[in-house]
PDB file of N, CA and C in Angstrom:
ATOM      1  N   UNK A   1      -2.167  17.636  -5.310  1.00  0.00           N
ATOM      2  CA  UNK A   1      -2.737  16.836  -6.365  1.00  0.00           C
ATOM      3  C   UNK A   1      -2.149  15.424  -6.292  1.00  0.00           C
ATOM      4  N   UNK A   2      -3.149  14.453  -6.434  1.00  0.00           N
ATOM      5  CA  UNK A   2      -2.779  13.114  -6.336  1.00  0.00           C
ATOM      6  C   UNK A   2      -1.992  12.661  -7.563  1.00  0.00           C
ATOM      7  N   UNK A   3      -0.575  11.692  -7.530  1.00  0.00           N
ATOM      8  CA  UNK A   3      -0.401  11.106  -8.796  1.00  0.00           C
ATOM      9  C   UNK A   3      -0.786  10.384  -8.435  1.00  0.00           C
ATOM     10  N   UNK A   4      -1.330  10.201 -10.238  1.00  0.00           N
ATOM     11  CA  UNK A   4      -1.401   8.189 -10.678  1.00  0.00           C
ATOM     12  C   UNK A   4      -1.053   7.797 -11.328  1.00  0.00           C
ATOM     13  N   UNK A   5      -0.762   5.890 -11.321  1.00  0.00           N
ATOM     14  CA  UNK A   5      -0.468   5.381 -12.312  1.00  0.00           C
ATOM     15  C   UNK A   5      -0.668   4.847 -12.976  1.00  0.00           C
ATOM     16  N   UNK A   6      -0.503   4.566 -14.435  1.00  0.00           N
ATOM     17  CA  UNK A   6      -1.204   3.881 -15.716  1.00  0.00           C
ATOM     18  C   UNK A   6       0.030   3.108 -15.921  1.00  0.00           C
ATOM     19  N   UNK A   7      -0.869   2.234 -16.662  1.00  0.00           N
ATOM     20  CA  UNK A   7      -0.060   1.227 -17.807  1.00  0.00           C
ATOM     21  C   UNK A   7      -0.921   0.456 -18.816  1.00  0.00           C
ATOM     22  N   UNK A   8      -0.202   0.703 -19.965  1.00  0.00           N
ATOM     23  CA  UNK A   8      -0.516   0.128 -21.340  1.00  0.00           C
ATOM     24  C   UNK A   8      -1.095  -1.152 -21.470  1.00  0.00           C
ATOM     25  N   UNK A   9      -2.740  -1.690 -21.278  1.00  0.00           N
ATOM     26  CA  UNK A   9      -2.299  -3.372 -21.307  1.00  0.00           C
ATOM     27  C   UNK A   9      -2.217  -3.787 -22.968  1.00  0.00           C
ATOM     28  N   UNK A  10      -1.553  -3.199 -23.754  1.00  0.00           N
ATOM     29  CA  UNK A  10      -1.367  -3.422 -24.838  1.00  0.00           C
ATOM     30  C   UNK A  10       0.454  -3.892 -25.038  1.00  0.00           C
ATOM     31  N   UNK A  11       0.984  -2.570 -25.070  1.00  0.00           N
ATOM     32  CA  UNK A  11       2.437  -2.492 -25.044  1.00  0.00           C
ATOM     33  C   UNK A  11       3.094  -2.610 -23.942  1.00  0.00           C
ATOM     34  N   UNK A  12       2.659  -2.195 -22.980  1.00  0.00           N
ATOM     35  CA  UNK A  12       3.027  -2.472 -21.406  1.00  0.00           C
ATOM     36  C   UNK A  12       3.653  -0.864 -20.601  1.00  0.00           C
ATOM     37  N   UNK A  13       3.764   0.177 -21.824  1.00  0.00           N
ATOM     38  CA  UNK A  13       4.040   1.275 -21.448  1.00  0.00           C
ATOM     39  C   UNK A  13       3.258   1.818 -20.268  1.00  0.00           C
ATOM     40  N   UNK A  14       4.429   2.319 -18.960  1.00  0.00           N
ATOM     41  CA  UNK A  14       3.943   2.690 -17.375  1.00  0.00           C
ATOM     42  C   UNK A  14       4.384   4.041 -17.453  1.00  0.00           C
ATOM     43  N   UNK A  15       3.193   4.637 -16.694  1.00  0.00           N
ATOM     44  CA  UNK A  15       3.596   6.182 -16.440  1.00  0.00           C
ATOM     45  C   UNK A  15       2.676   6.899 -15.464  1.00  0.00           C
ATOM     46  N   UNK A  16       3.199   8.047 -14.511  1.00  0.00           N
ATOM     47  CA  UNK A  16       2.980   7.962 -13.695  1.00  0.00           C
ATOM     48  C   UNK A  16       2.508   9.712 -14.049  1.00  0.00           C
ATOM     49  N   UNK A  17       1.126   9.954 -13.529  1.00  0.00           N
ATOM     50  CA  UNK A  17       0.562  11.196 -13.950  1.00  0.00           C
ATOM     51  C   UNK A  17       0.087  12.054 -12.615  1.00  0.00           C
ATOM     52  N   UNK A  18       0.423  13.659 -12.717  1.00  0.00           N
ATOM     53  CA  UNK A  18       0.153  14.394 -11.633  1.00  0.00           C
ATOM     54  C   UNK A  18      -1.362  14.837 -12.217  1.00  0.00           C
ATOM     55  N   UNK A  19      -2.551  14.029 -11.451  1.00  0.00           N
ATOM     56  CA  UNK A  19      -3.946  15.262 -11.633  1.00  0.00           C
ATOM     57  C   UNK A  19      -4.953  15.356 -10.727  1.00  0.00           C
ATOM     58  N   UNK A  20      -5.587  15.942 -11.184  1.00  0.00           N
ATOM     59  CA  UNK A  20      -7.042  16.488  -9.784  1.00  0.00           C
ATOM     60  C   UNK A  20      -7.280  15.345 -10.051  1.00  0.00           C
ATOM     61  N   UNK A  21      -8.184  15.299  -8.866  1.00  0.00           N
ATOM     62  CA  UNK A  21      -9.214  13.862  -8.678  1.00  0.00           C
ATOM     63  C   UNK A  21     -10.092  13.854  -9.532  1.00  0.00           C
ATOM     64  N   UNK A  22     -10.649  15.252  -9.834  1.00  0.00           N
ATOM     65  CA  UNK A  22     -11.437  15.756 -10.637  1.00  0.00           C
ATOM     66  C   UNK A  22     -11.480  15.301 -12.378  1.00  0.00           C
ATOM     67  N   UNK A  23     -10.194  14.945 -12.420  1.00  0.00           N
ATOM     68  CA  UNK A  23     -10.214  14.973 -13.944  1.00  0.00           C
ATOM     69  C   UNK A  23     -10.228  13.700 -14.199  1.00  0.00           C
ATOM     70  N   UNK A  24     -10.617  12.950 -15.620  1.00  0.00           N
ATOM     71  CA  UNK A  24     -11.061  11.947 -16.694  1.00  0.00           C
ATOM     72  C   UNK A  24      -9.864  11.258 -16.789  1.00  0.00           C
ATOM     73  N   UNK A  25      -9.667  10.272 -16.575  1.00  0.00           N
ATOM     74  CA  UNK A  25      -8.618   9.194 -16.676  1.00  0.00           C
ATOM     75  C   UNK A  25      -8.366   9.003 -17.823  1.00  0.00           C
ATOM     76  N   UNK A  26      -6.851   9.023 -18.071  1.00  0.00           N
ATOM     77  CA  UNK A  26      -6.286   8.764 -19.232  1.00  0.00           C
ATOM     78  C   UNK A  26      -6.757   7.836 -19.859  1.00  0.00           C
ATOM     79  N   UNK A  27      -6.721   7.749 -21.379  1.00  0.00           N
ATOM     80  CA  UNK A  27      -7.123   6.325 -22.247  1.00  0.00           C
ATOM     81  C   UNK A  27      -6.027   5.829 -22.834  1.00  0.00           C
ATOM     82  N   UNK A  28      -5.573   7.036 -23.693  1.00  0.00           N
ATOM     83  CA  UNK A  28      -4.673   6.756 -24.692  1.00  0.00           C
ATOM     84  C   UNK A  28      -3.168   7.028 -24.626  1.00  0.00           C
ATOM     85  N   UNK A  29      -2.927   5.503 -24.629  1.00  0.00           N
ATOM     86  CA  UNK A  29      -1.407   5.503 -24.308  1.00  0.00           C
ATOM     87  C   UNK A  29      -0.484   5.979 -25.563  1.00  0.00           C
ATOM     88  N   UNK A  30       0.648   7.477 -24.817  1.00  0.00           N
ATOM     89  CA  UNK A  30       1.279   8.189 -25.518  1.00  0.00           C
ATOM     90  C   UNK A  30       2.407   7.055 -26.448  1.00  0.00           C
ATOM     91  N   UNK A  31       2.680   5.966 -25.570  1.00  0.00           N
ATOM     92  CA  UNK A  31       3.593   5.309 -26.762  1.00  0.00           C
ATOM     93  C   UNK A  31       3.174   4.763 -27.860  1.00  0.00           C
ATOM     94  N   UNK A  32       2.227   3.367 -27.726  1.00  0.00           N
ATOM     95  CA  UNK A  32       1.543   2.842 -28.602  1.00  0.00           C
ATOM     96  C   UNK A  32       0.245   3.445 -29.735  1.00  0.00           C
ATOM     97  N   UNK A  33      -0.380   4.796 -28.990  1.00  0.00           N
ATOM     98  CA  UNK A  33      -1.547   5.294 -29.372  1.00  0.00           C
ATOM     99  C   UNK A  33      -2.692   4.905 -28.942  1.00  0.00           C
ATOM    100  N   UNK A  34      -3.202   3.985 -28.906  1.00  0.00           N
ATOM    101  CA  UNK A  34      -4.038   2.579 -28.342  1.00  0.00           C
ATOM    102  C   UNK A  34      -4.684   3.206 -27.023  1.00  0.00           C
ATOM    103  N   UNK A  35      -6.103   3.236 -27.342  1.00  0.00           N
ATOM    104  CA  UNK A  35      -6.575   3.331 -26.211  1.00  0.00           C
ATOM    105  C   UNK A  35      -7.206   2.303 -25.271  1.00  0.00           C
ATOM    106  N   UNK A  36      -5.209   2.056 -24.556  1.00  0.00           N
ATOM    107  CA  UNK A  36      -5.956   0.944 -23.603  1.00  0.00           C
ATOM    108  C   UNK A  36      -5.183   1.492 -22.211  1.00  0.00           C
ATOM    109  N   UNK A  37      -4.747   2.292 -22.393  1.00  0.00           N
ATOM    110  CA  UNK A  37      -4.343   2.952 -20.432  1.00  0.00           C
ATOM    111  C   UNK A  37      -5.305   3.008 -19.420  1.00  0.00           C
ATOM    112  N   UNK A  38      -4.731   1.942 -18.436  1.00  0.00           N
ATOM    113  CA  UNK A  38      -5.312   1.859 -17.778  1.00  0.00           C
ATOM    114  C   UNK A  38      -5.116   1.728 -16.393  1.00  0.00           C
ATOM    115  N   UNK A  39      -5.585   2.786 -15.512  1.00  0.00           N
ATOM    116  CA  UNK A  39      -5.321   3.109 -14.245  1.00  0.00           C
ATOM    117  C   UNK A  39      -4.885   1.976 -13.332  1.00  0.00           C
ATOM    118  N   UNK A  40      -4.033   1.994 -12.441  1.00  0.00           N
ATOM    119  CA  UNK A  40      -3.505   1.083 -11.853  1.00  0.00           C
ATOM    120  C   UNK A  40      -3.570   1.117 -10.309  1.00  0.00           C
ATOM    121  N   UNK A  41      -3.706   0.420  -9.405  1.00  0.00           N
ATOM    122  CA  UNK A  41      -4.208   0.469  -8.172  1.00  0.00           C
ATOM    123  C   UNK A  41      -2.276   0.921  -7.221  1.00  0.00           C
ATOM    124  N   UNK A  42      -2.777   2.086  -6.945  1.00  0.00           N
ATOM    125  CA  UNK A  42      -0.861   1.657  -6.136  1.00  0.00           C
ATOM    126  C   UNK A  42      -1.033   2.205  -4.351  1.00  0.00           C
ATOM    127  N   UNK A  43      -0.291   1.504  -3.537  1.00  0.00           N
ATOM    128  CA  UNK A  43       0.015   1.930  -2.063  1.00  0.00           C
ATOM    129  C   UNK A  43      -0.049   3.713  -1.981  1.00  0.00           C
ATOM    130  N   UNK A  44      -0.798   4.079  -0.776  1.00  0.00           N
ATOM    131  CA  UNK A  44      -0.671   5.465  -0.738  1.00  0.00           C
ATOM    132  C   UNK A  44       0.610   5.922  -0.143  1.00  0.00           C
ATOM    133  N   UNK A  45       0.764   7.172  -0.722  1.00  0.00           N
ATOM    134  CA  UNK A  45       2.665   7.581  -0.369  1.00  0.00           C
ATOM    135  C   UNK A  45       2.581   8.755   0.712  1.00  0.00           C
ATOM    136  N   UNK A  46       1.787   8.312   2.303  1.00  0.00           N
ATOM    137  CA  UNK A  46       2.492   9.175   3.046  1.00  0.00           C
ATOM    138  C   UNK A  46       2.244   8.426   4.554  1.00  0.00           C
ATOM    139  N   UNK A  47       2.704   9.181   4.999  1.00  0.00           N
ATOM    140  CA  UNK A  47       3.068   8.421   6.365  1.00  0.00           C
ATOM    141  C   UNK A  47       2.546   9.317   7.987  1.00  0.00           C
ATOM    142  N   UNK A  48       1.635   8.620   8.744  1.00  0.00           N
ATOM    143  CA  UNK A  48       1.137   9.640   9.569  1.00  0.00           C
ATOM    144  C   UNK A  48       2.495   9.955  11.077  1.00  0.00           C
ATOM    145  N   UNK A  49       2.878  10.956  11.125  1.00  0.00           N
ATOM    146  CA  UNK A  49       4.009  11.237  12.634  1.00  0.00           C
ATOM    147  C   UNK A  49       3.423  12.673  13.691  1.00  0.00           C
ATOM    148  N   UNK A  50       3.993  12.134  14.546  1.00  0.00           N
ATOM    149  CA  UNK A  50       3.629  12.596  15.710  1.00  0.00           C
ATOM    150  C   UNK A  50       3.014  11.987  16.430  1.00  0.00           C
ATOM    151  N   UNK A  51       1.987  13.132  17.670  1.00  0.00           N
ATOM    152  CA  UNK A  51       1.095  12.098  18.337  1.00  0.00           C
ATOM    153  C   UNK A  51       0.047  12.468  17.592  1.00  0.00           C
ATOM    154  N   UNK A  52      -1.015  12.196  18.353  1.00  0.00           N
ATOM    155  CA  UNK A  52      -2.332  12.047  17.640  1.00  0.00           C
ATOM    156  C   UNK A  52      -3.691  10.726  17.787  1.00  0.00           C
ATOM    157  N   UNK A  53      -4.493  11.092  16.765  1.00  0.00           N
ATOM    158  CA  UNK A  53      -5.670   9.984  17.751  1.00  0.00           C
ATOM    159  C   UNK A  53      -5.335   8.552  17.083  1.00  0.00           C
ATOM    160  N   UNK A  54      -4.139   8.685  16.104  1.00  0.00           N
ATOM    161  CA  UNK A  54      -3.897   7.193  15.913  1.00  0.00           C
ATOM    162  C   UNK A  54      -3.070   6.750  16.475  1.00  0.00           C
ATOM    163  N   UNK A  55      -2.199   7.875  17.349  1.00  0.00           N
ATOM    164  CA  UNK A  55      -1.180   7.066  17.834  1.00  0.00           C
ATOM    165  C   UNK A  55      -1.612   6.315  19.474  1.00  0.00           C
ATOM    166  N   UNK A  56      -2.616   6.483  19.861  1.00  0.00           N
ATOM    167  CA  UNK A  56      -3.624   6.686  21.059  1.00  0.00           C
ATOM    168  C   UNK A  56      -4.689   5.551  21.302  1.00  0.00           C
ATOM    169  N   UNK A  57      -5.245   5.945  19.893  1.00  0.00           N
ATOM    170  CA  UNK A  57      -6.545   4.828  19.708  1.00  0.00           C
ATOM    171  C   UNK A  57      -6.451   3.620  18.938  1.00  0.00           C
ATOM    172  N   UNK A  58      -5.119   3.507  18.227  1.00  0.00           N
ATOM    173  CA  UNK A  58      -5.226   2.285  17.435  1.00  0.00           C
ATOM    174  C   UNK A  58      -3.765   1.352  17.858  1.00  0.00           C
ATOM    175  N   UNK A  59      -3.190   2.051  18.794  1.00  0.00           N
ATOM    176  CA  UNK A  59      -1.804   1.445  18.756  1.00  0.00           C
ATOM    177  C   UNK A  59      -2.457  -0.108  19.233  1.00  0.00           C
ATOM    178  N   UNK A  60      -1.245  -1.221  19.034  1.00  0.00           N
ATOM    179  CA  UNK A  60      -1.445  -2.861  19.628  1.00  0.00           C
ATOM    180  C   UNK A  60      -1.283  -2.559  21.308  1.00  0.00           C
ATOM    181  N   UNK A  61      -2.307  -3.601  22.008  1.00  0.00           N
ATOM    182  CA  UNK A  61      -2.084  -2.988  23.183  1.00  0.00           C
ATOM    183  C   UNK A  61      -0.933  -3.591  23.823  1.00  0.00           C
ATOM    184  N   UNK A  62      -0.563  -4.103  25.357  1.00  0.00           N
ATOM    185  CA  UNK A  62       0.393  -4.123  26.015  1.00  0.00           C
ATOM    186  C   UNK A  62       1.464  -5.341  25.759  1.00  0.00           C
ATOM    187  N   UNK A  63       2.396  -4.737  25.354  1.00  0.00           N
ATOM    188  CA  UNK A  63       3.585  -5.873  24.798  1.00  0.00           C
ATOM    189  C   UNK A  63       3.886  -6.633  26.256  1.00  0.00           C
ATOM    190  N   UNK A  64       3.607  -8.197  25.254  1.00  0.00           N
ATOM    191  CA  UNK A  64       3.926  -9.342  26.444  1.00  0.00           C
ATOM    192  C   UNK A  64       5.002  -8.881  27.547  1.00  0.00           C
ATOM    193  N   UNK A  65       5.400  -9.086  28.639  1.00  0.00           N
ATOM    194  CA  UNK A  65       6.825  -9.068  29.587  1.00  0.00           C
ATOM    195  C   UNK A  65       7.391 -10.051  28.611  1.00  0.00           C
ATOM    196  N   UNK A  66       8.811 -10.367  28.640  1.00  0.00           N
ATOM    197  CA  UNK A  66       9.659 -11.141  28.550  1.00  0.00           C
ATOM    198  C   UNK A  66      10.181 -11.913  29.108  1.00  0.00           C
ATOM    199  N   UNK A  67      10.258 -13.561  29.436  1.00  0.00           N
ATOM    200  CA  UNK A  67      10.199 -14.103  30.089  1.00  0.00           C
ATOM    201  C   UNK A  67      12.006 -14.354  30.564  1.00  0.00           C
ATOM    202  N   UNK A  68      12.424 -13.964  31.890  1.00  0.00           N
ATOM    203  CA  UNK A  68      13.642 -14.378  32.089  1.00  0.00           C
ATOM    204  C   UNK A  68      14.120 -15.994  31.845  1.00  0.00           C
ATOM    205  N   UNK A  69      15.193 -16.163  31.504  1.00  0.00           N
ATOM    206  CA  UNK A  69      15.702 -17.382  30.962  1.00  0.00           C
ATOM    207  C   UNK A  69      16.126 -18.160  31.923  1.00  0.00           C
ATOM    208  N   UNK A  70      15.681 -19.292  32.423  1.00  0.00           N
ATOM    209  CA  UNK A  70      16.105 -19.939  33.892  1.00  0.00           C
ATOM    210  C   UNK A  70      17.294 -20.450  33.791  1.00  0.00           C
ATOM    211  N   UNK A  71      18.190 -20.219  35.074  1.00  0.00           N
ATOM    212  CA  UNK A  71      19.073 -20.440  35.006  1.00  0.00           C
ATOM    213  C   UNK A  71      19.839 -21.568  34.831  1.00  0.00           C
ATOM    214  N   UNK A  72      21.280 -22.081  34.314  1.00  0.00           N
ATOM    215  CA  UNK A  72      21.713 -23.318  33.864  1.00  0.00           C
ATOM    216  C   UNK A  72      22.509 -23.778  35.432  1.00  0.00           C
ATOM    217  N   UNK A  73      22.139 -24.841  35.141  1.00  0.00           N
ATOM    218  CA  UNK A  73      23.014 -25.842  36.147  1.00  0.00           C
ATOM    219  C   UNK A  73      24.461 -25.587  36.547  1.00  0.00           C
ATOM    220  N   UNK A  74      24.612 -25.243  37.493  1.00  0.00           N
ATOM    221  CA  UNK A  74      25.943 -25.201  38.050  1.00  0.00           C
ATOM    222  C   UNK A  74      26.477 -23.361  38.297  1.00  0.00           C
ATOM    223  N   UNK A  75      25.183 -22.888  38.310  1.00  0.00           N
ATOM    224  CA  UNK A  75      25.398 -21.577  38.738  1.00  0.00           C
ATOM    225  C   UNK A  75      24.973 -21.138  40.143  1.00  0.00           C
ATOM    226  N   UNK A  76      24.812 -22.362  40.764  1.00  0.00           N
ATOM    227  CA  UNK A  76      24.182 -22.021  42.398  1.00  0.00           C
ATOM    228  C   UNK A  76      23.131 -21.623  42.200  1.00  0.00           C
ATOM    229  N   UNK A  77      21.953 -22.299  41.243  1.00  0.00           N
ATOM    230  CA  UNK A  77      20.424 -21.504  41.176  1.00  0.00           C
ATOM    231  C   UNK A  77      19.555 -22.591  42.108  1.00  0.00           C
ATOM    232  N   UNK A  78      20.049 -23.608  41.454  1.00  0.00           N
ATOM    233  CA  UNK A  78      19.030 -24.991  41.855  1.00  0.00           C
ATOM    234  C   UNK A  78      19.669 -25.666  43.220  1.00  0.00           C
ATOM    235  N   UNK A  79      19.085 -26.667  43.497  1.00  0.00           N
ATOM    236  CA  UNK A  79      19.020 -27.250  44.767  1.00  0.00           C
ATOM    237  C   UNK A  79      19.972 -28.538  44.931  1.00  0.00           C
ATOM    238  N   UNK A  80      20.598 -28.640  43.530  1.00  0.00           N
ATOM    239  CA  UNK A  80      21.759 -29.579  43.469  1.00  0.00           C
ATOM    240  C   UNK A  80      22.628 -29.062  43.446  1.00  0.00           C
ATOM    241  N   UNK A  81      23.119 -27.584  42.882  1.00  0.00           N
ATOM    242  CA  UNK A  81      23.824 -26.730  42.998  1.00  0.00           C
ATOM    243  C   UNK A  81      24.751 -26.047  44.606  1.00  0.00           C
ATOM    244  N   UNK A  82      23.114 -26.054  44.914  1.00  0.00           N
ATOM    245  CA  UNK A  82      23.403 -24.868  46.502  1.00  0.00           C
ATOM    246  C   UNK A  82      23.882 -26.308  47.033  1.00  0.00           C
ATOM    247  N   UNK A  83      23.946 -27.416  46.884  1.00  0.00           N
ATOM    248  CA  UNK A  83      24.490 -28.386  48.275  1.00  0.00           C
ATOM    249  C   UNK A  83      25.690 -28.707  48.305  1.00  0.00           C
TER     250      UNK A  83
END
């Protein structure tokens, strides 16, 4: 069962409810009385692991190479160096 969450736009009272999808959204906020509860939009709470077709079909594709750092002067790289 999905929770959700409400809050009061009256009093500001937040609370967070376990129900079917199925059921009628709260109105009436238990602190104030006031029926102004009102459902609140929140991030979903789970996380997909393992493999699978998202880990397959949606990953970013091929991470750039990394570019080696050229070497500094006076390490025998360059041509003023080697002489």
């Amino acid at each position: 069962m999905p929770i959700y969450a409400y809050k009061c736009s009256d009093c500001g009272f937040e609370q967070d409810v376990m129900q079917k999808v199925s059921d009628a959204p709260l109105t009436d906020c238990p602190a104030c009385g006031k029926p102004s509860l009102v459902k609140q939009l929140t991030a979903a709470g789970f996380q997909l692991k393992g493999t699978g077709w998202y880990a397959t079909d949606f990953k970013g594709g091929a991470k750039p190479k990394e570019e080696t750092p050229a070497p500094t002067c006076g390490a025998g790289a360059c041509p003023a160096c080697a002489a």
